[in-house]
C-alpha atoms as a PDB file:
ATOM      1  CA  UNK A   1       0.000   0.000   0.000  1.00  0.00           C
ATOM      2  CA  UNK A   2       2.591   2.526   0.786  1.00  0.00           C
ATOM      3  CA  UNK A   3       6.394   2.269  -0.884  1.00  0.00           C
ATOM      4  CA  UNK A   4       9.072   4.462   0.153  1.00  0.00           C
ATOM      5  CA  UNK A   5      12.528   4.813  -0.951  1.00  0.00           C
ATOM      6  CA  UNK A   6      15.269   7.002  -0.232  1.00  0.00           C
ATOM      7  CA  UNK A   7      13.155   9.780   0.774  1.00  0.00           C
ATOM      8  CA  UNK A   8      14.658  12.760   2.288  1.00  0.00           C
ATOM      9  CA  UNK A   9      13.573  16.252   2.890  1.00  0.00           C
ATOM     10  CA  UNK A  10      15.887  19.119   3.299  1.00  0.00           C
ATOM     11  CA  UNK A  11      14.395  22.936   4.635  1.00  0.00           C
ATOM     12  CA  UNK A  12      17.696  25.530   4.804  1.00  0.00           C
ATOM     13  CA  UNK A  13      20.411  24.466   6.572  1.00  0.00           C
ATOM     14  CA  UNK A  14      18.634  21.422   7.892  1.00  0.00           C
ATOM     15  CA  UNK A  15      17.780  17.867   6.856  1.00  0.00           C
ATOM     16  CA  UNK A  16      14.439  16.894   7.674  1.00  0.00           C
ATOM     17  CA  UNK A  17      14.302  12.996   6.795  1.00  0.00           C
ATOM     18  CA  UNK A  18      17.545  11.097   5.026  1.00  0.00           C
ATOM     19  CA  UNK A  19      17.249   8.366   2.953  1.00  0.00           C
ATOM     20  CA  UNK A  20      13.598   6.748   4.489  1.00  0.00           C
ATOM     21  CA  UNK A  21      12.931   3.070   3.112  1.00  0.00           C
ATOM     22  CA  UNK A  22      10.093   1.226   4.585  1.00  0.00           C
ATOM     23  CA  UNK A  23       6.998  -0.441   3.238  1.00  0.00           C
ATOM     24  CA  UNK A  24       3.414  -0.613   4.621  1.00  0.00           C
ATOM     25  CA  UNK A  25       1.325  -4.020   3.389  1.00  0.00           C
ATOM     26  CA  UNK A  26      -2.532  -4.194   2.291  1.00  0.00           C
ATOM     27  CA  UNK A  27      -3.950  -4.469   5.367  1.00  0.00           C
ATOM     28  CA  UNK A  28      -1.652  -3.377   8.413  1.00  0.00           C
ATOM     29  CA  UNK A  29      -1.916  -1.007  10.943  1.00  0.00           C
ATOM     30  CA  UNK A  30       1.716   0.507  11.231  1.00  0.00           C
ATOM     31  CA  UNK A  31       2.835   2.139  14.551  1.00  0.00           C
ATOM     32  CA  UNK A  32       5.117   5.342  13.641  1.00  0.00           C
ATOM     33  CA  UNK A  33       7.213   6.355  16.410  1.00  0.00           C
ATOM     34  CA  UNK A  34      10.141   9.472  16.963  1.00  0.00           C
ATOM     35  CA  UNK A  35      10.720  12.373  19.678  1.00  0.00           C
ATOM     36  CA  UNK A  36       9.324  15.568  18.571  1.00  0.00           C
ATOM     37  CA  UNK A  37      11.311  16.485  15.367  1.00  0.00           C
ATOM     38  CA  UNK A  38      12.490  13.536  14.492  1.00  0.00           C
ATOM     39  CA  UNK A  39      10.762  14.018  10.749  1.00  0.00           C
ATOM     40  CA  UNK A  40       7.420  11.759  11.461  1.00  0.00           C
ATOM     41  CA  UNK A  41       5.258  14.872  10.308  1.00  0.00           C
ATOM     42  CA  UNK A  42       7.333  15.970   7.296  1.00  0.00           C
ATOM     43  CA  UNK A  43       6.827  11.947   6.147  1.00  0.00           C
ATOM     44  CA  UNK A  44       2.869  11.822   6.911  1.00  0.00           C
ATOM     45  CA  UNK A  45       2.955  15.336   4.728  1.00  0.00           C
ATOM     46  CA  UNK A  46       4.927  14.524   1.845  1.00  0.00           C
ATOM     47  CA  UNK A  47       2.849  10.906   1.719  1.00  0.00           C
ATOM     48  CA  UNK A  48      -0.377  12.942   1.609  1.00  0.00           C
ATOM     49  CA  UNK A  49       0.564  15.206  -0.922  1.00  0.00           C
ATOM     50  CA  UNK A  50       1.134  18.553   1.497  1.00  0.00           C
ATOM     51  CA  UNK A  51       4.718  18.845   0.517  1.00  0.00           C
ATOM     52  CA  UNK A  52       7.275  17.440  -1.968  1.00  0.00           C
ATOM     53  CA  UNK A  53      10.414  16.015  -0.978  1.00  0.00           C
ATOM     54  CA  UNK A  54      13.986  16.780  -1.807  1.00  0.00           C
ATOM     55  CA  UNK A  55      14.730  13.161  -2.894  1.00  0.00           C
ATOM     56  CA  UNK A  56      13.687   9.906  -2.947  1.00  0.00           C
ATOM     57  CA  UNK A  57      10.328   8.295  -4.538  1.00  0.00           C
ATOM     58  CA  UNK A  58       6.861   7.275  -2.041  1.00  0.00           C
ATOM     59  CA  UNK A  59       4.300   5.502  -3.795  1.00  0.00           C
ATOM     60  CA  UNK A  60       0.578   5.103  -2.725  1.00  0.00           C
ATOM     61  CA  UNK A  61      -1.167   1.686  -4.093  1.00  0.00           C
ATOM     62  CA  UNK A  62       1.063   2.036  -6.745  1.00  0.00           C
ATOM     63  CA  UNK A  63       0.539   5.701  -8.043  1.00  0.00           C
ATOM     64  CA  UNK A  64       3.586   7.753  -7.478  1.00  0.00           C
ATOM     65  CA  UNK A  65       3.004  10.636  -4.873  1.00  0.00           C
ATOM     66  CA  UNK A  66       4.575  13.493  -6.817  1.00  0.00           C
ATOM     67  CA  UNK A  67       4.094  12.841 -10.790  1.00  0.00           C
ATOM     68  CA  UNK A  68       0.179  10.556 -10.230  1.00  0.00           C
ATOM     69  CA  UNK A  69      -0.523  13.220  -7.254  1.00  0.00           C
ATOM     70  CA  UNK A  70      -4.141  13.501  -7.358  1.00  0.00           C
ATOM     71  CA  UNK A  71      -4.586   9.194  -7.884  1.00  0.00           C
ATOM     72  CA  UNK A  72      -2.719   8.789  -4.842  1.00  0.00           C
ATOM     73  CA  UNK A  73      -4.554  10.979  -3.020  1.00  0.00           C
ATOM     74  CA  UNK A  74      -7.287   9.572  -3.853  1.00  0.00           C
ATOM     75  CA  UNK A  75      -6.541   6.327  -2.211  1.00  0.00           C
ATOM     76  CA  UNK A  76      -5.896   7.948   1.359  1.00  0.00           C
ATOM     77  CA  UNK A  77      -7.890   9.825   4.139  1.00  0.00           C
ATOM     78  CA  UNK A  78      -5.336  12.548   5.895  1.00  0.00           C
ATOM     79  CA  UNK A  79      -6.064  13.261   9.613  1.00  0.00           C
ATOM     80  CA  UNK A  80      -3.115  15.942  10.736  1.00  0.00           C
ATOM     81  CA  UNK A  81      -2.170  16.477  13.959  1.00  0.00           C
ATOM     82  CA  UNK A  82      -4.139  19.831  14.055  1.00  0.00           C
ATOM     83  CA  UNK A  83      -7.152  19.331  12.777  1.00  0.00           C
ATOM     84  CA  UNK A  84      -8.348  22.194  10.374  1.00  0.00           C
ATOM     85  CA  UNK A  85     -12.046  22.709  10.447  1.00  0.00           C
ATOM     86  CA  UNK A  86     -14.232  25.045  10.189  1.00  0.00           C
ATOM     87  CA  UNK A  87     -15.611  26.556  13.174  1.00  0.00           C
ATOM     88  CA  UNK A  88     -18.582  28.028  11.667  1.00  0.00           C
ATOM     89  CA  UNK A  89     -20.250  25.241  10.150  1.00  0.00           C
ATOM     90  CA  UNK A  90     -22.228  22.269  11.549  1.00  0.00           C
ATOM     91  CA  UNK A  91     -20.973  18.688  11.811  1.00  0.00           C
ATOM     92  CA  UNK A  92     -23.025  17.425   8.882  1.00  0.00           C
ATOM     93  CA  UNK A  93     -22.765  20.601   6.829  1.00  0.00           C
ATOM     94  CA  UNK A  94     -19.171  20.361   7.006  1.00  0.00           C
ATOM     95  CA  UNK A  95     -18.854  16.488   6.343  1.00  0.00           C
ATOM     96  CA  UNK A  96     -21.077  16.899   3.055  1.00  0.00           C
ATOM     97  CA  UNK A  97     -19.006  19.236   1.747  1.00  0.00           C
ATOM     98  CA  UNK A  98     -15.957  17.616   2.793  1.00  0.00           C
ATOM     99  CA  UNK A  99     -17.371  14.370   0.718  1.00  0.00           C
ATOM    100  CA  UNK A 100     -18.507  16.626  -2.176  1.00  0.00           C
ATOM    101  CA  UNK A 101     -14.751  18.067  -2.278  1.00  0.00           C
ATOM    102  CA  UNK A 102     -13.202  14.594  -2.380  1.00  0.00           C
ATOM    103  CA  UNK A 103     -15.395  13.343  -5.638  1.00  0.00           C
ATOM    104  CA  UNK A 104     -17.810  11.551  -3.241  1.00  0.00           C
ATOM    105  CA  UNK A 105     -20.932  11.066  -6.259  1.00  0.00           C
ATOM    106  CA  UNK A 106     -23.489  12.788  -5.345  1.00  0.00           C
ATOM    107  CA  UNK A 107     -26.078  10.156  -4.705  1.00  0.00           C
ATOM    108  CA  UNK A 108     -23.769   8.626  -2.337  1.00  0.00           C
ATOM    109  CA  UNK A 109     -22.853  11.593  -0.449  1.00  0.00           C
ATOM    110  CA  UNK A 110     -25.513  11.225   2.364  1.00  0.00           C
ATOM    111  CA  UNK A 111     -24.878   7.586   2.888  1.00  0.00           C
ATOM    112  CA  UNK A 112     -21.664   7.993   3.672  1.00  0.00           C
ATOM    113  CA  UNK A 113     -21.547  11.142   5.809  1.00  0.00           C
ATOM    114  CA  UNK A 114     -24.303   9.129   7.570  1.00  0.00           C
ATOM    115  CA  UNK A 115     -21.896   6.018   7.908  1.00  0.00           C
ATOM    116  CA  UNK A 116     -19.257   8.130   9.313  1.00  0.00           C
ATOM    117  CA  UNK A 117     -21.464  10.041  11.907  1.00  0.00           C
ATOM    118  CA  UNK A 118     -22.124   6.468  13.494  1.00  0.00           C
ATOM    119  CA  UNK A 119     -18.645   4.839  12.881  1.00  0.00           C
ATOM    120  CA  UNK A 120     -17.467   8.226  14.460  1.00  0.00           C
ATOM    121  CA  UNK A 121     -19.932   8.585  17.759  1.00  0.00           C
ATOM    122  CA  UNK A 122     -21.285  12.060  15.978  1.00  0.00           C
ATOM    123  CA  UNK A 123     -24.795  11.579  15.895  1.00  0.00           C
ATOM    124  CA  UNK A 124     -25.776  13.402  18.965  1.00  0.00           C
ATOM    125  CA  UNK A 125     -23.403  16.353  17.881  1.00  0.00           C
ATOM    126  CA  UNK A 126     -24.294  16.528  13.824  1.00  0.00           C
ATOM    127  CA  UNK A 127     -26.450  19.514  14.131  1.00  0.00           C
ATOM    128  CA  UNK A 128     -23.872  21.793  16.134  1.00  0.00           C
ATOM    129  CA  UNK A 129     -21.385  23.847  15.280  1.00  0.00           C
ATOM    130  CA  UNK A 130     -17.675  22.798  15.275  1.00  0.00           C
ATOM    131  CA  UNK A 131     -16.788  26.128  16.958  1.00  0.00           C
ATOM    132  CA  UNK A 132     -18.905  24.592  20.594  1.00  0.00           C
ATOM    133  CA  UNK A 133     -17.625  21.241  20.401  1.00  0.00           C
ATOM    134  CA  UNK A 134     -14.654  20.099  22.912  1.00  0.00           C
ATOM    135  CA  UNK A 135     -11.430  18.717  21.792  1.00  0.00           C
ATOM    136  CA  UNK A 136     -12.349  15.100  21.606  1.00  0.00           C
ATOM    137  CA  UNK A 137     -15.370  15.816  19.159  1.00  0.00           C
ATOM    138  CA  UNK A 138     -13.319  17.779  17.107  1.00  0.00           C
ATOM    139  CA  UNK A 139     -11.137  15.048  16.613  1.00  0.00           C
ATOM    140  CA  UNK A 140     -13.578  12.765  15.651  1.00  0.00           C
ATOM    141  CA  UNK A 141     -14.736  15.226  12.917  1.00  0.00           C
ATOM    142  CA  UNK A 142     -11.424  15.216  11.522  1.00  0.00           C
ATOM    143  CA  UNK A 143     -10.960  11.446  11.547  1.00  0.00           C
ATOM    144  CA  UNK A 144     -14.866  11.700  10.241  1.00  0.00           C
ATOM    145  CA  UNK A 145     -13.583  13.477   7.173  1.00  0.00           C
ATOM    146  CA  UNK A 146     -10.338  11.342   6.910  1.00  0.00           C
ATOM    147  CA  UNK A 147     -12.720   8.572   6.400  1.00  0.00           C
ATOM    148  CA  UNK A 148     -15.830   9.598   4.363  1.00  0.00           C
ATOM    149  CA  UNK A 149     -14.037   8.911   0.873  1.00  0.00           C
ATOM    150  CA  UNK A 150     -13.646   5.385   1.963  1.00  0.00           C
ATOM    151  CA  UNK A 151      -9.851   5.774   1.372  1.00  0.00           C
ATOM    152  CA  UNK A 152      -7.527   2.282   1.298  1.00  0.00           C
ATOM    153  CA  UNK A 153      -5.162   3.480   3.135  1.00  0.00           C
ATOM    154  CA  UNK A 154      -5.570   6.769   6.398  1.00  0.00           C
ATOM    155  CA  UNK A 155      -2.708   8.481   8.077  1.00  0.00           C
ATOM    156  CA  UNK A 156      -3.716   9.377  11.266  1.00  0.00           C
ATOM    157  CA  UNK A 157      -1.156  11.845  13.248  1.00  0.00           C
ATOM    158  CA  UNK A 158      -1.418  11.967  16.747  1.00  0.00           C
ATOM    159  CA  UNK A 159      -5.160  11.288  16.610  1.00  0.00           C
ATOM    160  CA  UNK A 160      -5.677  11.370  20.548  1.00  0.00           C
ATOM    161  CA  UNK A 161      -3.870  14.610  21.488  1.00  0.00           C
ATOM    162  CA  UNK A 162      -5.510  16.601  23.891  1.00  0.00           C
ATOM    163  CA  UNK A 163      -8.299  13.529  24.848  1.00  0.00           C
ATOM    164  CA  UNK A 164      -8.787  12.253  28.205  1.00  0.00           C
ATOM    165  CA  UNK A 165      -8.146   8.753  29.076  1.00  0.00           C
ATOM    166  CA  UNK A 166     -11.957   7.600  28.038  1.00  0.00           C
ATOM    167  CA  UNK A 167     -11.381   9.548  24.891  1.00  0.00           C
ATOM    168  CA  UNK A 168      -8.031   7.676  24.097  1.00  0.00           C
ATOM    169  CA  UNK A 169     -10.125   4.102  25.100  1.00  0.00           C
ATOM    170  CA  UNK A 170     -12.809   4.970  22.586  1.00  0.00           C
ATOM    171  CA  UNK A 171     -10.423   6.038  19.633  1.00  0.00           C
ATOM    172  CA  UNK A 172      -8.016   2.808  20.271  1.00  0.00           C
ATOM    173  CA  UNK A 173     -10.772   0.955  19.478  1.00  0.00           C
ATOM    174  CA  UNK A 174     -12.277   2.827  16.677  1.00  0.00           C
ATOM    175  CA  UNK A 175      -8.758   2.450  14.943  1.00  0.00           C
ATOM    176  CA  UNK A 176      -8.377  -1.139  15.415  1.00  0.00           C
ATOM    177  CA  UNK A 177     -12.018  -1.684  14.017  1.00  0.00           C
ATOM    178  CA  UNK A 178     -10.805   0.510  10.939  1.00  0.00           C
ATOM    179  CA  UNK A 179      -7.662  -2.237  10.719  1.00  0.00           C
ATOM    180  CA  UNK A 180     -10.444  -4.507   9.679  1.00  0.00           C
ATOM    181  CA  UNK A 181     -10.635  -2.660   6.151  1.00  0.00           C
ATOM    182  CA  UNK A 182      -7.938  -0.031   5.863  1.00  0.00           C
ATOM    183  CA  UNK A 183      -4.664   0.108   5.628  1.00  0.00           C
ATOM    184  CA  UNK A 184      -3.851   2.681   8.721  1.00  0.00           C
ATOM    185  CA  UNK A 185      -0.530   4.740   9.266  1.00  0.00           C
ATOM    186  CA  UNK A 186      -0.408   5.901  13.097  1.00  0.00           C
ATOM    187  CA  UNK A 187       1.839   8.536  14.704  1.00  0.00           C
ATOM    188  CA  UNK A 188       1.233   8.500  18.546  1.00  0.00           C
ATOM    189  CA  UNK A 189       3.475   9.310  21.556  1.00  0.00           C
ATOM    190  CA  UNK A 190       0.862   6.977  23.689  1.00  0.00           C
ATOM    191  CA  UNK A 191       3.208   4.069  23.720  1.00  0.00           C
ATOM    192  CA  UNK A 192       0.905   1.202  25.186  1.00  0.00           C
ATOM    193  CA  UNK A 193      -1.449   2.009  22.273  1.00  0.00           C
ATOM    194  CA  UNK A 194       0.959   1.127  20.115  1.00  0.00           C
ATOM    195  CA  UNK A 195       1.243  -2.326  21.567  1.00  0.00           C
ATOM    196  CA  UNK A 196      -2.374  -2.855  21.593  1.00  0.00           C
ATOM    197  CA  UNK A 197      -3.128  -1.439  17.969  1.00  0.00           C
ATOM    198  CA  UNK A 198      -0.201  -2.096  15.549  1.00  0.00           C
ATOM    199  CA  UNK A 199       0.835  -5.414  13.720  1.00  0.00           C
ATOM    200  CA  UNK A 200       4.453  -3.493  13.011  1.00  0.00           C
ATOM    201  CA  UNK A 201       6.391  -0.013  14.393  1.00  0.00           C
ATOM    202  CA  UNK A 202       8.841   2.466  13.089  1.00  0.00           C
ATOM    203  CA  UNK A 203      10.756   4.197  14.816  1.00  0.00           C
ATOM    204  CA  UNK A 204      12.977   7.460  13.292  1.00  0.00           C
ATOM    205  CA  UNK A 205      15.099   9.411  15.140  1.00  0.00           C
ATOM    206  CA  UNK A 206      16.896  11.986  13.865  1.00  0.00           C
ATOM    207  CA  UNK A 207      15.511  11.682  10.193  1.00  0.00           C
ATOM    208  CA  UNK A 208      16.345   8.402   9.874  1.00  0.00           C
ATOM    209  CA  UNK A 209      14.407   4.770  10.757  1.00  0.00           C
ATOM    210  CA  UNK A 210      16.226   3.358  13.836  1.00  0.00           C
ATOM    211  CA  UNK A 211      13.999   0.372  13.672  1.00  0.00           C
ATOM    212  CA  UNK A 212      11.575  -1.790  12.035  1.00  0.00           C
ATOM    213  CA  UNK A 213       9.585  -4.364  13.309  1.00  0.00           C
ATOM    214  CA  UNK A 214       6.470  -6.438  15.159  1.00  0.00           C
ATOM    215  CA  UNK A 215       6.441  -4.762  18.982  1.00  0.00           C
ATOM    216  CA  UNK A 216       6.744  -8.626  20.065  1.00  0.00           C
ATOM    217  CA  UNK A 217      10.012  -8.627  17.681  1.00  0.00           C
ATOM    218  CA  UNK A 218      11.329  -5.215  19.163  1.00  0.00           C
ATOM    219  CA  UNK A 219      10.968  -6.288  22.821  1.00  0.00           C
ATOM    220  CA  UNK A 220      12.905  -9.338  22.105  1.00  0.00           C
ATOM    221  CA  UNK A 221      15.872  -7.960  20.491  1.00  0.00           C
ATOM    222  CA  UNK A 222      16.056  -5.168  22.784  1.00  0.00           C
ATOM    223  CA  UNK A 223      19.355  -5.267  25.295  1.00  0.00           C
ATOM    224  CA  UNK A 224      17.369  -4.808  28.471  1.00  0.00           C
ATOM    225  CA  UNK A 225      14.977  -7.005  29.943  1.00  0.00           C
ATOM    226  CA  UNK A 226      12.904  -4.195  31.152  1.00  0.00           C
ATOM    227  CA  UNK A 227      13.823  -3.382  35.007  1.00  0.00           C
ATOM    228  CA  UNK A 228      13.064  -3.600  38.925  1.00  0.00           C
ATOM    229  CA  UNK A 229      10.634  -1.489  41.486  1.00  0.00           C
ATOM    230  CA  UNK A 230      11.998  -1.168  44.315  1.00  0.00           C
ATOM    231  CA  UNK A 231      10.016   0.888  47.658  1.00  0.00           C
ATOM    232  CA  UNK A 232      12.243   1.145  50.829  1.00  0.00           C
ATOM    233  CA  UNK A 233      13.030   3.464  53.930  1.00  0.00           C
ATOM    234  CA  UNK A 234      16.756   4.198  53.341  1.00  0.00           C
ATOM    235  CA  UNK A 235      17.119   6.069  56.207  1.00  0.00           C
ATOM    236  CA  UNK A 236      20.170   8.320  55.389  1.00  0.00           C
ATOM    237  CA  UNK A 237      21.020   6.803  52.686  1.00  0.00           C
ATOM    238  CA  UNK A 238      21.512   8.115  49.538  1.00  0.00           C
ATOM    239  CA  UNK A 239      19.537   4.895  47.985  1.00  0.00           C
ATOM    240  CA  UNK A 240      19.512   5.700  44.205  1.00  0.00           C
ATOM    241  CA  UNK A 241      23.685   5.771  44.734  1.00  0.00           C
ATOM    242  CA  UNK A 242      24.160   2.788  46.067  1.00  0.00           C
ATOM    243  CA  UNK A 243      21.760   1.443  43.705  1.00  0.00           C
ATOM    244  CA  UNK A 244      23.513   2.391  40.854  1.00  0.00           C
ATOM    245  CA  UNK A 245      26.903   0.249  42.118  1.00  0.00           C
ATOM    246  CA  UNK A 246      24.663  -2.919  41.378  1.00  0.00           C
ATOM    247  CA  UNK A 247      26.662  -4.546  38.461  1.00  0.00           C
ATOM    248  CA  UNK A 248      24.160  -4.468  35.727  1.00  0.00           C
ATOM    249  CA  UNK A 249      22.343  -1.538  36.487  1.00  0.00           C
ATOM    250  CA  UNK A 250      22.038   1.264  34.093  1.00  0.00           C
ATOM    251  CA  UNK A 251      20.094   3.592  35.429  1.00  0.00           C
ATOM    252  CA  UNK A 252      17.761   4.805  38.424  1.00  0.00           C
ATOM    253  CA  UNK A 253      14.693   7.070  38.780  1.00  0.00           C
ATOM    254  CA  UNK A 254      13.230   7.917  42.526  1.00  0.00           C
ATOM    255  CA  UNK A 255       9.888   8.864  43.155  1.00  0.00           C
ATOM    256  CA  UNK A 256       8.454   9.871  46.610  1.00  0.00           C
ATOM    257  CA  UNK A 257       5.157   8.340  48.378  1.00  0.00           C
ATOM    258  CA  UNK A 258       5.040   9.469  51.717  1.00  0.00           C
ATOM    259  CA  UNK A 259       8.138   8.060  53.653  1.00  0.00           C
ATOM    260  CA  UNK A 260       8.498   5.474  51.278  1.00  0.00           C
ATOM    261  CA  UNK A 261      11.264   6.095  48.523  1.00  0.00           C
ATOM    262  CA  UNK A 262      10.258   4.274  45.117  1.00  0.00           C
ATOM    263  CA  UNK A 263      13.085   3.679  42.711  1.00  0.00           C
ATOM    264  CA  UNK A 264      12.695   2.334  39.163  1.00  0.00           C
ATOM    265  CA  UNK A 265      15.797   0.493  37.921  1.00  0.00           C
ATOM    266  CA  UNK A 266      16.791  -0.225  34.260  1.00  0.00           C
ATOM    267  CA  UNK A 267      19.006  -3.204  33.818  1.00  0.00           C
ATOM    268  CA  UNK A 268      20.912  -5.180  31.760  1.00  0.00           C
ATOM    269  CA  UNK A 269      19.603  -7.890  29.520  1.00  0.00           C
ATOM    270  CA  UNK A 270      19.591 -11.416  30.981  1.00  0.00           C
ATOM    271  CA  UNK A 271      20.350  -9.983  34.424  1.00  0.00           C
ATOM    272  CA  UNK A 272      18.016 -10.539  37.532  1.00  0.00           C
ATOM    273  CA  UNK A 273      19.496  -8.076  40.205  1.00  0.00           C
ATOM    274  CA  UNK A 274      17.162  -8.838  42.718  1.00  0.00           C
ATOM    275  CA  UNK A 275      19.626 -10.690  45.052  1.00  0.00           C
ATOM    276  CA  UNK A 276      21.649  -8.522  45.235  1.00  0.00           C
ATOM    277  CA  UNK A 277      19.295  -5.348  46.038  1.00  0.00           C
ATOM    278  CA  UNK A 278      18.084  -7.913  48.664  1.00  0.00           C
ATOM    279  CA  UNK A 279      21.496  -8.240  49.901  1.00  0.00           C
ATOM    280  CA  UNK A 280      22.151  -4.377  49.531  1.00  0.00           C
ATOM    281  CA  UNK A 281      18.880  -4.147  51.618  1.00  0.00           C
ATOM    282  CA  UNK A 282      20.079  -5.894  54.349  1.00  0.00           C
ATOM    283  CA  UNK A 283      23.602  -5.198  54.598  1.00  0.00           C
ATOM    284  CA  UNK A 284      22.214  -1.087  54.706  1.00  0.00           C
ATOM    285  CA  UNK A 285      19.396  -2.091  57.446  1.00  0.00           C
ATOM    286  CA  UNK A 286      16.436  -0.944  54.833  1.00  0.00           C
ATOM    287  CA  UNK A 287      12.867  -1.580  55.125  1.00  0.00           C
ATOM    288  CA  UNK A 288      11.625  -3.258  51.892  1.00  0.00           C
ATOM    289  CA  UNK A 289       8.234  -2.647  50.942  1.00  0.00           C
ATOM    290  CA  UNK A 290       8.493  -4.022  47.767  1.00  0.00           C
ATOM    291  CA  UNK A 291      11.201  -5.646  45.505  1.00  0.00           C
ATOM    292  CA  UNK A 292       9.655  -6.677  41.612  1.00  0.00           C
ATOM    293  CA  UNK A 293      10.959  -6.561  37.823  1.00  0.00           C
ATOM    294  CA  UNK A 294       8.591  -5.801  35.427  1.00  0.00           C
ATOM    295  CA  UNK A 295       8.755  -6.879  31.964  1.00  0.00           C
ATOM    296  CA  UNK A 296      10.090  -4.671  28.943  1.00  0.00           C
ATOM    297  CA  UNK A 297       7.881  -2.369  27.068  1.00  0.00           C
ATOM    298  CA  UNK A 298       7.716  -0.288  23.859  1.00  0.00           C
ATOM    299  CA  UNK A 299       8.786   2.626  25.758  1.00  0.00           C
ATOM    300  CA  UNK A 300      12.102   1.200  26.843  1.00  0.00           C
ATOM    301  CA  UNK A 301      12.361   0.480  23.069  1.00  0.00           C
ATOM    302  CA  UNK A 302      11.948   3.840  22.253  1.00  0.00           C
ATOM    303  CA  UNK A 303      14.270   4.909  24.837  1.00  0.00           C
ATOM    304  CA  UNK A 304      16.854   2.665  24.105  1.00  0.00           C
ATOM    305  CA  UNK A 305      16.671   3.864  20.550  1.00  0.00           C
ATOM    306  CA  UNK A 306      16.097   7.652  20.820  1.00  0.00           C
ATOM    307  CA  UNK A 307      18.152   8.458  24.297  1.00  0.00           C
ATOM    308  CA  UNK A 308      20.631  10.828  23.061  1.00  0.00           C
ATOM    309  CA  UNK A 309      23.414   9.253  25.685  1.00  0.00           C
ATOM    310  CA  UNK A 310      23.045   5.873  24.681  1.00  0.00           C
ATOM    311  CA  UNK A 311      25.530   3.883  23.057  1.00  0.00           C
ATOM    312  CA  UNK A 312      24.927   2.890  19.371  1.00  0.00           C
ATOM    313  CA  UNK A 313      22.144  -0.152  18.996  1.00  0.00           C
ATOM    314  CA  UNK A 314      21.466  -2.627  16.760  1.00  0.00           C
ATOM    315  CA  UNK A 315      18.396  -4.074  16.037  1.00  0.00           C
END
């Protein structure tokens, strides 16, 4: 569904995107990860047509994106991080005209707006104005609109910004119901819906595509094994020092909850470090509260890949 090869993007003095190959199948729902300004927004653009790259080719089911422009776009439903809409017309006005403007026939046009409404949860909102609706409704116009061509493929970018946690439940599973029949390019910063929703991630960092692969895939491949909890009393201790001398460990974040100190420890792969922080425990007289390791995630994949003071990775 999507090609892309040796894309890059250069603005003055500044390289966007370098060389991007990757390829999205009939079908998937593709995770696409980065920090802010690692070039995941310049990519969504130039696939749907908002800007032209520097180098490099992208196709869309098959039509090139720069010299078969309008086929392309054709194929694919565009929901930016910032939706534009417009404030002064109703939900259904502005979805008919939204269908009308992407070649929707004419006879279809109220079937489908209607479709959308309901696939969308807009129904009890279609005869406001977009100006009074909140955030969340607003994004469900614009994925609405992203949708009402029945395009193969959507790009969704950050589609739950700015939702609350019920929100975010609501859209996770409106996308992986759209999996069903589209192919579905997501850019999120909500890790665990990553996990939940796509069959394979990207991740790009610094303009280029650190890594490719199923989440399962990532985790497996990735050096550490995830990390311990551990809540004590250290007393006078300085305990995220002394857990830091722990052979293995890489690194250690405190937190506070009440008299309790709570301190999250990334370790090496293969390496259980409990004993020894049991040891540590007892030779320093703390009070354990608790002592666990929790398995690895998607965000210490995306750490591991994007920390600037890490050392090179390969996966």
């Amino acid at each position: 569904m999507i090609k892309v090869e040796n894309l890059t993007k250069r603005y003055a003095g500044q390289t966007a995107i370098r060389d991007l190959n990757f390829e999205v199948g009939q079908g998937e729902i593709m995770g696409f990860l980065g920090p802010n300004g690692a070039g995941k927004t310049t990519t969504m653009r130039i696939l749907a047509g908002f800007m032209p790259a520097s180098s490099g080719r992208a196709s869309i089911a098959g039509f090139d994106v720069f010299e078969q422009s309008l086929q392309a776009r054709s194929r694919l439903g565009y929901m930016p991080e910032n939706v534009p809409l417009y404030n002064d017309m109703r939900v259904t006005e502005y979805l008919d005209y939204r269908a009308a403007l992407k070649g929707v026939p004419h006879r279809r046009v109220a079937e489908r707006v209607g479709d959308v409404k309901q696939l969308c949860g807009l129904r009890e909102v279609e005869r406001k104005l977009i100006g009074t609706l909140s955030k969340g409704y607003r994004q469900r116009v614009g994925l609405a609109d992203a949708l009402v061509s029945e395009p193969d493929l959507l790009i969704l970018d950050e589609p739950t910004i700015g939702l609350d946690p019920n929100q975010i439940r609501q859209v996770r599973e409106l996308i992986k119901n759209l999996g069903k029949q589209h192919t579905i390019l997501l850019s999120t910063h909500i890790l665990p819906e990553v996990e939940m929703t796509c069959s394979r991630v990207i991740i790009i960092h610094k303009g280029r595509i650190e890594a490719c692969d199923t989440p399962e895939n990532l985790l497996g491949q990735i050096r550490q094994a995830g990390g311990v909890v551990v809540e004590a009393k250290t007393g006078k201790d300085d305990g995220a020092e002394e857990l830091k001398k722990i052979s293995g460990v890489r690194d250690v974040t405190t937190d506070q909850d009440d008299d309790w100190q709570i301190f999250s420890l990334r370790v090496e792969s293969g390496l259980d470090v409990r004993e020894e922080i049991f040891r540590l425990a007892a030779a320093r007289k703390w009070t354990l509260r608790e002592l666990s390791q929790r398995r690895a995630t998607l965000e210490d994949v995306f750490v591991e890949i994007t920390h600037s003071d890490q050392a090179e990775m390969s996966i």
